[in-house]
PDB file of N, CA and C in Angstrom:
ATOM      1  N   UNK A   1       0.846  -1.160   0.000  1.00  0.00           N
ATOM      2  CA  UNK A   1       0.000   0.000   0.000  1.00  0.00           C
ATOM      3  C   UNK A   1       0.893   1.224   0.000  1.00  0.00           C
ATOM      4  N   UNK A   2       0.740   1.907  -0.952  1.00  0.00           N
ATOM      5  CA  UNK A   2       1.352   3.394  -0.534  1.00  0.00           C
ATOM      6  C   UNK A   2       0.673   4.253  -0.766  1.00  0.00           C
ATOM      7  N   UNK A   3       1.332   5.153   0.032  1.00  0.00           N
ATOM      8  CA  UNK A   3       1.087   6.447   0.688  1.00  0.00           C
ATOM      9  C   UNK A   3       1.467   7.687   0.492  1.00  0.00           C
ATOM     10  N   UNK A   4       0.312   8.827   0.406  1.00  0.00           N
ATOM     11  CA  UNK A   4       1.032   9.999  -0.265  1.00  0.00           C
ATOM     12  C   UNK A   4       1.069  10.985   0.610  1.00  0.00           C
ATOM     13  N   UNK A   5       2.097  10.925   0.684  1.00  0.00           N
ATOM     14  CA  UNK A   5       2.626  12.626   1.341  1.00  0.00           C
ATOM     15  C   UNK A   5       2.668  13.627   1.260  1.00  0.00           C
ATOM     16  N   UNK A   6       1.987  14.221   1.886  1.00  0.00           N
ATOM     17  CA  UNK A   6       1.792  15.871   2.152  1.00  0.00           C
ATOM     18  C   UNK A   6       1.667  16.437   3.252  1.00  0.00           C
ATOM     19  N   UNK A   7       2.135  17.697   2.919  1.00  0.00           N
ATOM     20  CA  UNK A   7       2.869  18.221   4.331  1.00  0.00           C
ATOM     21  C   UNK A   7       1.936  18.709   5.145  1.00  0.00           C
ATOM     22  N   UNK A   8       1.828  18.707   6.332  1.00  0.00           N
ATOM     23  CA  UNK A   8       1.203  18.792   7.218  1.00  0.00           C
ATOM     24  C   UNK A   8       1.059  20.712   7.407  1.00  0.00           C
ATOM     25  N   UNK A   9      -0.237  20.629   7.671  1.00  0.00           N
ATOM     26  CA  UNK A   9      -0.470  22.105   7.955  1.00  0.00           C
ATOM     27  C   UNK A   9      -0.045  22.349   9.459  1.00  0.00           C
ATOM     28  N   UNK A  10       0.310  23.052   9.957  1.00  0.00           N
ATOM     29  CA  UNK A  10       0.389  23.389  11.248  1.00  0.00           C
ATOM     30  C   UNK A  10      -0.358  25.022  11.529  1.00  0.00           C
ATOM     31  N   UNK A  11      -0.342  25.468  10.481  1.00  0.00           N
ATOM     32  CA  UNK A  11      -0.525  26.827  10.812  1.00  0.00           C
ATOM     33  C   UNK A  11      -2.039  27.052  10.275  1.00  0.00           C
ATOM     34  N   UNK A  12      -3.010  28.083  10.357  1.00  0.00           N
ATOM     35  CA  UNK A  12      -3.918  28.675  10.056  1.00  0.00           C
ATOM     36  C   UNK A  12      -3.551  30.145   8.802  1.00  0.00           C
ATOM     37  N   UNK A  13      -2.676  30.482   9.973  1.00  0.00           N
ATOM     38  CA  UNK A  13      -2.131  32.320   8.855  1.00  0.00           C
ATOM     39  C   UNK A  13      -0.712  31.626   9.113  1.00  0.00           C
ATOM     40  N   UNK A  14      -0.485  32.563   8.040  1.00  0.00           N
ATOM     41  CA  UNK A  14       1.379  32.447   7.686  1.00  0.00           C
ATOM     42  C   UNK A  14       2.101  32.669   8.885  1.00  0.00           C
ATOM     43  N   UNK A  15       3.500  33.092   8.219  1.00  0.00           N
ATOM     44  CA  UNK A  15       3.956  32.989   9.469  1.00  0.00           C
ATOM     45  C   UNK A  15       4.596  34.252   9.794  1.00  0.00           C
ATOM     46  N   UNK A  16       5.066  35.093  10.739  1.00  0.00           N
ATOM     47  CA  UNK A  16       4.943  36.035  10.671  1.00  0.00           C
ATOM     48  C   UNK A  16       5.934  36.613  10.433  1.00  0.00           C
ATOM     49  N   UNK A  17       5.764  38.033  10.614  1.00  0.00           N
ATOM     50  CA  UNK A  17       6.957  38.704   9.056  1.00  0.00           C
ATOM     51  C   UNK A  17       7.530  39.879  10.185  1.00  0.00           C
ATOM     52  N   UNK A  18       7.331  39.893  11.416  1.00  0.00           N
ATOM     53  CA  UNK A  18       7.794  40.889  12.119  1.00  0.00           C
ATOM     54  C   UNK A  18       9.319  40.489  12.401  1.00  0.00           C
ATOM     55  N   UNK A  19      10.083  41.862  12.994  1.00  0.00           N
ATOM     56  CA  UNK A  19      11.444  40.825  13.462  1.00  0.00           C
ATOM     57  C   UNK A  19      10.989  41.117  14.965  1.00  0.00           C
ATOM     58  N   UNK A  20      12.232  40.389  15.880  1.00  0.00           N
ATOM     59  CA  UNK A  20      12.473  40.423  16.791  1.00  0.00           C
ATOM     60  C   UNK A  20      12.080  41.735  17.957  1.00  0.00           C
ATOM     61  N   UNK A  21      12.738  42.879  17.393  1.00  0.00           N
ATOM     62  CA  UNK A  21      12.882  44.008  17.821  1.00  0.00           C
ATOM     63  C   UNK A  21      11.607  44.571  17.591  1.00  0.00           C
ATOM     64  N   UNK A  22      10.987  44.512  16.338  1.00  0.00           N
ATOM     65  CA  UNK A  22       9.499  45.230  16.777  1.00  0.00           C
ATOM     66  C   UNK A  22       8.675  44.594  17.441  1.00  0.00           C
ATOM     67  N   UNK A  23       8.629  43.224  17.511  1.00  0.00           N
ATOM     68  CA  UNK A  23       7.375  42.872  18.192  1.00  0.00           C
ATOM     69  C   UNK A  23       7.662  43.504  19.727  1.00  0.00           C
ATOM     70  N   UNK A  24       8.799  43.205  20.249  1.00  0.00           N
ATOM     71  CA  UNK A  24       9.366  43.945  21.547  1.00  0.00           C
ATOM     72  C   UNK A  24       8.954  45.262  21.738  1.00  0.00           C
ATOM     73  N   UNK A  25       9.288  46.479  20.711  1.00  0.00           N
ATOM     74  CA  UNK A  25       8.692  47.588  21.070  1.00  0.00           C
ATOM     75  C   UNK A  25       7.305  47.911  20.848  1.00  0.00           C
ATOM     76  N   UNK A  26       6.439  46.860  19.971  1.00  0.00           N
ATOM     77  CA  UNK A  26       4.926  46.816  20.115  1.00  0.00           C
ATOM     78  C   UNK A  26       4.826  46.538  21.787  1.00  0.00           C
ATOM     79  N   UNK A  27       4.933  45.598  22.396  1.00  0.00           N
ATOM     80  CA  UNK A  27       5.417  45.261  23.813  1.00  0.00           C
ATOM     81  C   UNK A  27       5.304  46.645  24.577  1.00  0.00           C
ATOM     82  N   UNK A  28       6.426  46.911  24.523  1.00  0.00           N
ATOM     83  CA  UNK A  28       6.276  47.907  25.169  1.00  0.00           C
ATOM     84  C   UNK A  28       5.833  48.949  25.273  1.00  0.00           C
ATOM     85  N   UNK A  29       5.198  48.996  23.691  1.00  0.00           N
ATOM     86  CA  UNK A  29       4.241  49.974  24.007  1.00  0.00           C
ATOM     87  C   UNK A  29       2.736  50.154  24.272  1.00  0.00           C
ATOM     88  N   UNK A  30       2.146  48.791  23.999  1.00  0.00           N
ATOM     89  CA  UNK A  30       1.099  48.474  25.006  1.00  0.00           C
ATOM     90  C   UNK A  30       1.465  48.098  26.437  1.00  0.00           C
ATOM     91  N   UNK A  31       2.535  47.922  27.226  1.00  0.00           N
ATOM     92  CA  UNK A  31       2.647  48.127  28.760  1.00  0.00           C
ATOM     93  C   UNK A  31       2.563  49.445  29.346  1.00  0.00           C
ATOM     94  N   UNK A  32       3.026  50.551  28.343  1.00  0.00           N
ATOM     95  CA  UNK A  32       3.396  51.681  28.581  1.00  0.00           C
ATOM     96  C   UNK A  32       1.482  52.132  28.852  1.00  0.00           C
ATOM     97  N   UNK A  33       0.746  51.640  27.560  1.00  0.00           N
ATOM     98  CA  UNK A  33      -0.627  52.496  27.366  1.00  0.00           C
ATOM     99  C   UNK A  33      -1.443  51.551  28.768  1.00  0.00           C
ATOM    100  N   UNK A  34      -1.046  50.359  28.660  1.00  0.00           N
ATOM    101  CA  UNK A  34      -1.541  49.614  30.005  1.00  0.00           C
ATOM    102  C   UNK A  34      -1.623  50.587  30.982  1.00  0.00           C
ATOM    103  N   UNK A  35      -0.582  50.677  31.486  1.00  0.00           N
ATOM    104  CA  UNK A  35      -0.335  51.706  32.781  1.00  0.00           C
ATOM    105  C   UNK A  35      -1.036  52.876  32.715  1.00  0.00           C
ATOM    106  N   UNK A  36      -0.819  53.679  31.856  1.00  0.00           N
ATOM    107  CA  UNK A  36      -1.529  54.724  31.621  1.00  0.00           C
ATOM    108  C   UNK A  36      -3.174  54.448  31.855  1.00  0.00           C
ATOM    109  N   UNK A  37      -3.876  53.620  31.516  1.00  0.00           N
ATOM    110  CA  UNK A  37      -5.005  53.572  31.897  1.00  0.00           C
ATOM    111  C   UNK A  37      -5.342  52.660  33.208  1.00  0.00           C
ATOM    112  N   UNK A  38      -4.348  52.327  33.444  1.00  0.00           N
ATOM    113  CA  UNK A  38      -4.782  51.732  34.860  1.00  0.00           C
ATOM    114  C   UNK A  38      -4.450  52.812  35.848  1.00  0.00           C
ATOM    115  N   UNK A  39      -4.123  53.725  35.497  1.00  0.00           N
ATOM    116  CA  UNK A  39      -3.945  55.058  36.542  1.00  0.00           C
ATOM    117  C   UNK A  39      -5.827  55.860  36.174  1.00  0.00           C
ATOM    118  N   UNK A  40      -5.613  56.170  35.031  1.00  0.00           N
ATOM    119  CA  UNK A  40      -7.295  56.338  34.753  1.00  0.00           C
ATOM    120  C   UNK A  40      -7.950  55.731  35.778  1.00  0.00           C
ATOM    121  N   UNK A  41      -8.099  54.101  35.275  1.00  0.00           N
ATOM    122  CA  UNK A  41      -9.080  52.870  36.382  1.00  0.00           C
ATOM    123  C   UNK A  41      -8.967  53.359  37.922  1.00  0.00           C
ATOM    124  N   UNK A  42      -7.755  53.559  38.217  1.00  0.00           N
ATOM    125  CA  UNK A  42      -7.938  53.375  39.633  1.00  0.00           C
ATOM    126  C   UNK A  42      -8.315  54.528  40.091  1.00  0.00           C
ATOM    127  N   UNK A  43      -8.219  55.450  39.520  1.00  0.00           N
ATOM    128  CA  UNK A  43      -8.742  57.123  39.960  1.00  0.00           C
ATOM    129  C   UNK A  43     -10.912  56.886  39.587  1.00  0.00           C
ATOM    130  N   UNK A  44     -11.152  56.579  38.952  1.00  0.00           N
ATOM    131  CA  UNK A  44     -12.794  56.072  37.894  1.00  0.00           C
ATOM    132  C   UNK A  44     -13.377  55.083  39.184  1.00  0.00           C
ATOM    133  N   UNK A  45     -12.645  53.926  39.452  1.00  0.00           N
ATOM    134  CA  UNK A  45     -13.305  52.846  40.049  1.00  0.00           C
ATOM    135  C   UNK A  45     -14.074  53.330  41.593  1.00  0.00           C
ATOM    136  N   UNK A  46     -13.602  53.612  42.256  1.00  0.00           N
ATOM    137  CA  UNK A  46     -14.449  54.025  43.545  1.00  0.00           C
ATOM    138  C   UNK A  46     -15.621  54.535  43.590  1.00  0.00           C
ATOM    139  N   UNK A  47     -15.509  55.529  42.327  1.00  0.00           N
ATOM    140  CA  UNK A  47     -16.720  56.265  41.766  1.00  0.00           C
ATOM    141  C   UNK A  47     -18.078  55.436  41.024  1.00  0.00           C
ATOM    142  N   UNK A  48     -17.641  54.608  40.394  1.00  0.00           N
ATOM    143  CA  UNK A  48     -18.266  53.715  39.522  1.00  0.00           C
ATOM    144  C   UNK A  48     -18.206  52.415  39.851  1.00  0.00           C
ATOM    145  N   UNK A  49     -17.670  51.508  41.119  1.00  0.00           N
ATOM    146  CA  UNK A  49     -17.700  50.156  41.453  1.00  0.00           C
ATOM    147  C   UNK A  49     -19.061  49.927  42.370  1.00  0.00           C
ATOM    148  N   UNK A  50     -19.763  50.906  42.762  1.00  0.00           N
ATOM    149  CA  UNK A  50     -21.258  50.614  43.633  1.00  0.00           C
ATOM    150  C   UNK A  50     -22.297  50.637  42.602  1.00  0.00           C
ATOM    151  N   UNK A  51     -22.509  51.085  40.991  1.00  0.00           N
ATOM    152  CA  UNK A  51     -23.549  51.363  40.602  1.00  0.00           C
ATOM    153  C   UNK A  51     -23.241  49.991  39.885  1.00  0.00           C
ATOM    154  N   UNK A  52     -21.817  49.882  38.822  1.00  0.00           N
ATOM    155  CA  UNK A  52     -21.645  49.165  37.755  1.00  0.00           C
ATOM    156  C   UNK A  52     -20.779  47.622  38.265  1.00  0.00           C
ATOM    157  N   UNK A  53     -20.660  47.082  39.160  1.00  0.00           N
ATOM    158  CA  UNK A  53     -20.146  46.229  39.947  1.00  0.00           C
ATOM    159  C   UNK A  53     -19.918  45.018  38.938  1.00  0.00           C
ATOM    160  N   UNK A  54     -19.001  44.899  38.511  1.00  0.00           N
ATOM    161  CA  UNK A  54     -18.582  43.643  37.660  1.00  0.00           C
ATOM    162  C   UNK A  54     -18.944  43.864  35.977  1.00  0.00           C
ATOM    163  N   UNK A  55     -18.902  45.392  35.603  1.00  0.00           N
ATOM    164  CA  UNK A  55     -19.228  45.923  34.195  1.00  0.00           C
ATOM    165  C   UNK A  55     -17.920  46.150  33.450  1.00  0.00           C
ATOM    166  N   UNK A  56     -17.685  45.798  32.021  1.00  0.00           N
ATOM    167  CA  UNK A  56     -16.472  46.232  31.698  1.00  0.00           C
ATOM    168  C   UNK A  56     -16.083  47.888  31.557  1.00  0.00           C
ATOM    169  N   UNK A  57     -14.913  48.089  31.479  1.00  0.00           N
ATOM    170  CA  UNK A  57     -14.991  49.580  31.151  1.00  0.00           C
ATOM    171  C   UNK A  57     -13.777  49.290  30.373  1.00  0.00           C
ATOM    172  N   UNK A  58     -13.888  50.386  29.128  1.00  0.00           N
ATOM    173  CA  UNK A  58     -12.588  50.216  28.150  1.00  0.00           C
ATOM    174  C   UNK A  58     -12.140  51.877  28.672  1.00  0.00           C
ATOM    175  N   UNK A  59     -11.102  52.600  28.613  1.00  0.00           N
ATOM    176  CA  UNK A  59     -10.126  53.569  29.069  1.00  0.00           C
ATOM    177  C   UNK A  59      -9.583  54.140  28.041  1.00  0.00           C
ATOM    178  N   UNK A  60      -9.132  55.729  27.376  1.00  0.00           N
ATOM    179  CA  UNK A  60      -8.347  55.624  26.711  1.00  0.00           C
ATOM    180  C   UNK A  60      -7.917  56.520  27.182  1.00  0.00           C
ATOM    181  N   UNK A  61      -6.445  57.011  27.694  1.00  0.00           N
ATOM    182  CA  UNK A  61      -5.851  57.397  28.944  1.00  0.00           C
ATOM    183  C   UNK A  61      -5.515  58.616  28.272  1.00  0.00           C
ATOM    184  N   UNK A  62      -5.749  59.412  26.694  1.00  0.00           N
ATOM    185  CA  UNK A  62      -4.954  60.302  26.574  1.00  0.00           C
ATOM    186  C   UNK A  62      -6.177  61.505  26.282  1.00  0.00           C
ATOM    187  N   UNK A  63      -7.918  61.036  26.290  1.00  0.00           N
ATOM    188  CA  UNK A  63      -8.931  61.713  26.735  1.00  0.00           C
ATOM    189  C   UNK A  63      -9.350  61.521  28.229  1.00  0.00           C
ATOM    190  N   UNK A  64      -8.588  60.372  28.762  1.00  0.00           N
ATOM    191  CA  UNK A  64      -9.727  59.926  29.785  1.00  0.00           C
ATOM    192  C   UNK A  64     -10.760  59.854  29.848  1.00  0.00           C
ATOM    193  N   UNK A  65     -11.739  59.581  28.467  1.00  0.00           N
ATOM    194  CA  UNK A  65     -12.991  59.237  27.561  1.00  0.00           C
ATOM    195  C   UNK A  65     -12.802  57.866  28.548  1.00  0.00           C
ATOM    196  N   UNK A  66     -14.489  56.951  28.924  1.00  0.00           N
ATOM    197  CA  UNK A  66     -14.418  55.604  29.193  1.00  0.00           C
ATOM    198  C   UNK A  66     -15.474  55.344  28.616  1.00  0.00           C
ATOM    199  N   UNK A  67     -15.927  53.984  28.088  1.00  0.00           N
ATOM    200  CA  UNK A  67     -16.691  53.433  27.693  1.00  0.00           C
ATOM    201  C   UNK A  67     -17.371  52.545  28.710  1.00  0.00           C
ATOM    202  N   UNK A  68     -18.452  51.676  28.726  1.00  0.00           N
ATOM    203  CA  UNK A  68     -18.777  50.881  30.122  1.00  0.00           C
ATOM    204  C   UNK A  68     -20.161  50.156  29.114  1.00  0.00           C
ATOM    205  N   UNK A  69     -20.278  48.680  29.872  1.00  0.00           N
ATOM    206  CA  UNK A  69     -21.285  47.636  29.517  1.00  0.00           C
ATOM    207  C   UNK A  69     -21.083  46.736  30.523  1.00  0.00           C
ATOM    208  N   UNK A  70     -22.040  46.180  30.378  1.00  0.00           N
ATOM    209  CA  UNK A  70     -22.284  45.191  31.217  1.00  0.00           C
ATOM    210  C   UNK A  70     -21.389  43.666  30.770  1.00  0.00           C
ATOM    211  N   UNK A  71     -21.514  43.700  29.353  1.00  0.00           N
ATOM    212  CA  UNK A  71     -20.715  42.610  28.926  1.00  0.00           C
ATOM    213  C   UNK A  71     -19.401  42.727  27.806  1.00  0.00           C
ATOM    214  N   UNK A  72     -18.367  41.495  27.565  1.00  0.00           N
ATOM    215  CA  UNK A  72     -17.686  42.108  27.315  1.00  0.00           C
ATOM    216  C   UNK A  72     -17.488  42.250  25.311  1.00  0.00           C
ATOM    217  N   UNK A  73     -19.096  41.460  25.101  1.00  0.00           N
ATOM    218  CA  UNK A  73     -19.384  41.661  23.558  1.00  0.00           C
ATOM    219  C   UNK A  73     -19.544  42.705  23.626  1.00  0.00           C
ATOM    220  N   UNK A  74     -20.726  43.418  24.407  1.00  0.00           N
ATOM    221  CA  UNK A  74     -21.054  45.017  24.553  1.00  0.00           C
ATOM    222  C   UNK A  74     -19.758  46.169  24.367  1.00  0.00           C
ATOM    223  N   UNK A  75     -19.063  46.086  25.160  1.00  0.00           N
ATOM    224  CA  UNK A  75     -17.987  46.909  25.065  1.00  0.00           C
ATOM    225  C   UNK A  75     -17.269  46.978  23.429  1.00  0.00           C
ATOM    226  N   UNK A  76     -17.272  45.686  23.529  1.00  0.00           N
ATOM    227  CA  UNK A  76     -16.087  45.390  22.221  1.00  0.00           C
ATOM    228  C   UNK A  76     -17.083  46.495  20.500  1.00  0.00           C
ATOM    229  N   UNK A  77     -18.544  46.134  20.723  1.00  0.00           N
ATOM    230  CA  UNK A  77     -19.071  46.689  20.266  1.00  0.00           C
ATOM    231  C   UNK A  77     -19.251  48.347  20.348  1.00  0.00           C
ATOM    232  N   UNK A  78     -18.717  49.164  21.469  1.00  0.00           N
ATOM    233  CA  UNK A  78     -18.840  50.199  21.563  1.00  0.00           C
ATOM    234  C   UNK A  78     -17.480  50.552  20.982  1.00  0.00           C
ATOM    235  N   UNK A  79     -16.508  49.571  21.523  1.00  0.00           N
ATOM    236  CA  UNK A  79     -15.035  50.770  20.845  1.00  0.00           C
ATOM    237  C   UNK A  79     -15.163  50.777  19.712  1.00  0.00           C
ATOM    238  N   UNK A  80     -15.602  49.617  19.008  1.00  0.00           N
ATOM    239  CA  UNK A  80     -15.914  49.468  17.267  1.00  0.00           C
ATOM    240  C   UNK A  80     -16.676  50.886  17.081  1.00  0.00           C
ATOM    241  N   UNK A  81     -17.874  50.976  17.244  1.00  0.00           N
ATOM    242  CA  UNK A  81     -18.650  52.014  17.322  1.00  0.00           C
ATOM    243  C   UNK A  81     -18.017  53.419  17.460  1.00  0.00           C
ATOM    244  N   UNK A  82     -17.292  53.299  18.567  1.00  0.00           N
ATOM    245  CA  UNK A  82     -16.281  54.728  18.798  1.00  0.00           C
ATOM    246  C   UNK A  82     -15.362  55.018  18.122  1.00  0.00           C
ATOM    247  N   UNK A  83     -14.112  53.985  18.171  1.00  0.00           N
ATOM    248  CA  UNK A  83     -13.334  54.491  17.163  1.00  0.00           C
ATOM    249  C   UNK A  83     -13.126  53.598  15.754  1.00  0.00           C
ATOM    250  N   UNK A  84     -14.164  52.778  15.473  1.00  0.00           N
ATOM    251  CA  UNK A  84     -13.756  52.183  14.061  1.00  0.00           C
ATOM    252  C   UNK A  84     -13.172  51.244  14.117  1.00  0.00           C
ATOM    253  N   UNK A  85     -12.462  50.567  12.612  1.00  0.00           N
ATOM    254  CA  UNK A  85     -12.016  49.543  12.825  1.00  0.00           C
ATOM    255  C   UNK A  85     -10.299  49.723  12.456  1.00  0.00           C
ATOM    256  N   UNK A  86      -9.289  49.682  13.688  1.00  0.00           N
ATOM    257  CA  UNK A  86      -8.090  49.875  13.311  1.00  0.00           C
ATOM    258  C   UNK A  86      -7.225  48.975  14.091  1.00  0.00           C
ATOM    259  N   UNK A  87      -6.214  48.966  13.743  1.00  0.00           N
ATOM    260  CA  UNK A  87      -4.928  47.841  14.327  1.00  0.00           C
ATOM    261  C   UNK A  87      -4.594  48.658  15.384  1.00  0.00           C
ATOM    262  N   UNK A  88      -4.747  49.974  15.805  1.00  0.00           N
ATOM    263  CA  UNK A  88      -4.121  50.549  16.833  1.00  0.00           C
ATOM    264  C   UNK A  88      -4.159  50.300  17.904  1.00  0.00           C
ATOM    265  N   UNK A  89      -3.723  49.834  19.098  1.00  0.00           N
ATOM    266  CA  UNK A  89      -4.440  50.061  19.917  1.00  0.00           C
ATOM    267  C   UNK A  89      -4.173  50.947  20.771  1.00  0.00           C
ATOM    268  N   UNK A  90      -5.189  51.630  20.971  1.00  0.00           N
ATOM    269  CA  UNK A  90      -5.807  52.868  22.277  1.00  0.00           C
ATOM    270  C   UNK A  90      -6.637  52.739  23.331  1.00  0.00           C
ATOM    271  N   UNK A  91      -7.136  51.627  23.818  1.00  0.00           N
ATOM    272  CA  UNK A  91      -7.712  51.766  24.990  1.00  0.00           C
ATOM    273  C   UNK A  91      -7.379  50.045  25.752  1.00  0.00           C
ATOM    274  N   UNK A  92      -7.731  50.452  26.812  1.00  0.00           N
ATOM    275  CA  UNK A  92      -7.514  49.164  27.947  1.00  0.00           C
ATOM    276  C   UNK A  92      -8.698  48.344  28.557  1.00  0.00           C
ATOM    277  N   UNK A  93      -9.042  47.665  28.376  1.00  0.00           N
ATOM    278  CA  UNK A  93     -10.441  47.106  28.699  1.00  0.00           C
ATOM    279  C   UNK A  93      -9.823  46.292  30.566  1.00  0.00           C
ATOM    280  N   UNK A  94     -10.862  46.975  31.026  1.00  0.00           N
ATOM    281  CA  UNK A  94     -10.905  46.307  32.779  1.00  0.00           C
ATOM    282  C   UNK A  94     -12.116  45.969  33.174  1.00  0.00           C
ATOM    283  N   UNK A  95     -12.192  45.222  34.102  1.00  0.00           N
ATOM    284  CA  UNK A  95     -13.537  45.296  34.688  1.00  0.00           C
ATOM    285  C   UNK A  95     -13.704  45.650  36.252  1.00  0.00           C
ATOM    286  N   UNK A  96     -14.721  46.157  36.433  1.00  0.00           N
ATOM    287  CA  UNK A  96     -15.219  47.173  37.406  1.00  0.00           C
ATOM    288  C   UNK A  96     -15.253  46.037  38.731  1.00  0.00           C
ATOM    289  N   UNK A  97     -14.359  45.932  39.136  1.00  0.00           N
ATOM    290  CA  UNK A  97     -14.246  44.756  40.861  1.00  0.00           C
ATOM    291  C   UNK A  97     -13.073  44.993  41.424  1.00  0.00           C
ATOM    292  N   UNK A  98     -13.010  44.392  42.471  1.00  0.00           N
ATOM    293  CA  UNK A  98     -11.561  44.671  43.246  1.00  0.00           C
ATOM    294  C   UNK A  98     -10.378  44.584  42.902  1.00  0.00           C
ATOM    295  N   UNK A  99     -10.201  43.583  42.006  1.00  0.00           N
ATOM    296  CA  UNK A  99      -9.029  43.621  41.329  1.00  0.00           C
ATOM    297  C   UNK A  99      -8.824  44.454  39.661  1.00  0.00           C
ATOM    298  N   UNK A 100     -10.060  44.676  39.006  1.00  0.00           N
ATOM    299  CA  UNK A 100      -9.649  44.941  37.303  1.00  0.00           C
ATOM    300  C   UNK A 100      -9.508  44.127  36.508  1.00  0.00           C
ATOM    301  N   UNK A 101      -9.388  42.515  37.187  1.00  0.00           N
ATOM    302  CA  UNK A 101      -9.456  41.660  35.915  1.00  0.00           C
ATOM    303  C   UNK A 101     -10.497  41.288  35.164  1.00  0.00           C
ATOM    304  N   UNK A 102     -10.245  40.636  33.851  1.00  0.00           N
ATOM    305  CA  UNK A 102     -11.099  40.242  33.313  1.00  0.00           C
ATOM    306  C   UNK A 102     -11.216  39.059  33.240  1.00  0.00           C
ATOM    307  N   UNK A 103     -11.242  38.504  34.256  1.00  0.00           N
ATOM    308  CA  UNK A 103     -11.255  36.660  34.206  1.00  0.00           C
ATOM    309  C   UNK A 103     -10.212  35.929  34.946  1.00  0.00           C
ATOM    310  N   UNK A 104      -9.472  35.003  34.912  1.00  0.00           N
ATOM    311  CA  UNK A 104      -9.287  34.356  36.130  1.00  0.00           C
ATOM    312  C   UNK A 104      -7.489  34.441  35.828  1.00  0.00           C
ATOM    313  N   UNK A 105      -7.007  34.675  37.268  1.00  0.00           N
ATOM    314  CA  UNK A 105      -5.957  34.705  36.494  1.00  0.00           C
ATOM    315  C   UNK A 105      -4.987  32.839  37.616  1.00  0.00           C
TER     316      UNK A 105
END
Protein backbone atom coordinates (compact mmCIF):
# COMPACT_ATOMS: atom_id res chain seq x y z
CA UNK A 1 0.00 0.00 0.00
CA UNK A 2 1.35 3.39 -0.53
CA UNK A 3 1.09 6.45 0.69
CA UNK A 4 1.03 10.00 -0.27
CA UNK A 5 2.63 12.63 1.34
CA UNK A 6 1.79 15.87 2.15
CA UNK A 7 2.87 18.22 4.33
CA UNK A 8 1.20 18.79 7.22
CA UNK A 9 -0.47 22.11 7.95
CA UNK A 10 0.39 23.39 11.25
CA UNK A 11 -0.52 26.83 10.81
CA UNK A 12 -3.92 28.67 10.06
CA UNK A 13 -2.13 32.32 8.85
CA UNK A 14 1.38 32.45 7.69
CA UNK A 15 3.96 32.99 9.47
CA UNK A 16 4.94 36.03 10.67
CA UNK A 17 6.96 38.70 9.06
CA UNK A 18 7.79 40.89 12.12
CA UNK A 19 11.44 40.83 13.46
CA UNK A 20 12.47 40.42 16.79
CA UNK A 21 12.88 44.01 17.82
CA UNK A 22 9.50 45.23 16.78
CA UNK A 23 7.38 42.87 18.19
CA UNK A 24 9.37 43.95 21.55
CA UNK A 25 8.69 47.59 21.07
CA UNK A 26 4.93 46.82 20.11
CA UNK A 27 5.42 45.26 23.81
CA UNK A 28 6.28 47.91 25.17
CA UNK A 29 4.24 49.97 24.01
CA UNK A 30 1.10 48.47 25.01
CA UNK A 31 2.65 48.13 28.76
CA UNK A 32 3.40 51.68 28.58
CA UNK A 33 -0.63 52.50 27.37
CA UNK A 34 -1.54 49.61 30.00
CA UNK A 35 -0.34 51.71 32.78
CA UNK A 36 -1.53 54.72 31.62
CA UNK A 37 -5.00 53.57 31.90
CA UNK A 38 -4.78 51.73 34.86
CA UNK A 39 -3.94 55.06 36.54
CA UNK A 40 -7.29 56.34 34.75
CA UNK A 41 -9.08 52.87 36.38
CA UNK A 42 -7.94 53.37 39.63
CA UNK A 43 -8.74 57.12 39.96
CA UNK A 44 -12.79 56.07 37.89
CA UNK A 45 -13.30 52.85 40.05
CA UNK A 46 -14.45 54.02 43.54
CA UNK A 47 -16.72 56.26 41.77
CA UNK A 48 -18.27 53.71 39.52
CA UNK A 49 -17.70 50.16 41.45
CA UNK A 50 -21.26 50.61 43.63
CA UNK A 51 -23.55 51.36 40.60
CA UNK A 52 -21.65 49.17 37.76
CA UNK A 53 -20.15 46.23 39.95
CA UNK A 54 -18.58 43.64 37.66
CA UNK A 55 -19.23 45.92 34.20
CA UNK A 56 -16.47 46.23 31.70
CA UNK A 57 -14.99 49.58 31.15
CA UNK A 58 -12.59 50.22 28.15
CA UNK A 59 -10.13 53.57 29.07
CA UNK A 60 -8.35 55.62 26.71
CA UNK A 61 -5.85 57.40 28.94
CA UNK A 62 -4.95 60.30 26.57
CA UNK A 63 -8.93 61.71 26.73
CA UNK A 64 -9.73 59.93 29.78
CA UNK A 65 -12.99 59.24 27.56
CA UNK A 66 -14.42 55.60 29.19
CA UNK A 67 -16.69 53.43 27.69
CA UNK A 68 -18.78 50.88 30.12
CA UNK A 69 -21.28 47.64 29.52
CA UNK A 70 -22.28 45.19 31.22
CA UNK A 71 -20.71 42.61 28.93
CA UNK A 72 -17.69 42.11 27.31
CA UNK A 73 -19.38 41.66 23.56
CA UNK A 74 -21.05 45.02 24.55
CA UNK A 75 -17.99 46.91 25.06
CA UNK A 76 -16.09 45.39 22.22
CA UNK A 77 -19.07 46.69 20.27
CA UNK A 78 -18.84 50.20 21.56
CA UNK A 79 -15.04 50.77 20.85
CA UNK A 80 -15.91 49.47 17.27
CA UNK A 81 -18.65 52.01 17.32
CA UNK A 82 -16.28 54.73 18.80
CA UNK A 83 -13.33 54.49 17.16
CA UNK A 84 -13.76 52.18 14.06
CA UNK A 85 -12.02 49.54 12.83
CA UNK A 86 -8.09 49.88 13.31
CA UNK A 87 -4.93 47.84 14.33
CA UNK A 88 -4.12 50.55 16.83
CA UNK A 89 -4.44 50.06 19.92
CA UNK A 90 -5.81 52.87 22.28
CA UNK A 91 -7.71 51.77 24.99
CA UNK A 92 -7.51 49.16 27.95
CA UNK A 93 -10.44 47.11 28.70
CA UNK A 94 -10.91 46.31 32.78
CA UNK A 95 -13.54 45.30 34.69
CA UNK A 96 -15.22 47.17 37.41
CA UNK A 97 -14.25 44.76 40.86
CA UNK A 98 -11.56 44.67 43.25
CA UNK A 99 -9.03 43.62 41.33
CA UNK A 100 -9.65 44.94 37.30
CA UNK A 101 -9.46 41.66 35.91
CA UNK A 102 -11.10 40.24 33.31
CA UNK A 103 -11.26 36.66 34.21
CA UNK A 104 -9.29 34.36 36.13
CA UNK A 105 -5.96 34.71 36.49
Amino acid sequence: MTQISQPRRTRILPASTLVSEEVHQRQEQRDALAMRCRAVFERLRPTLIETYYNWHIAIDPETERYLIDPTLLGIMQKIHDAYGNTNEVKLTIFRLNDTGTCGRL
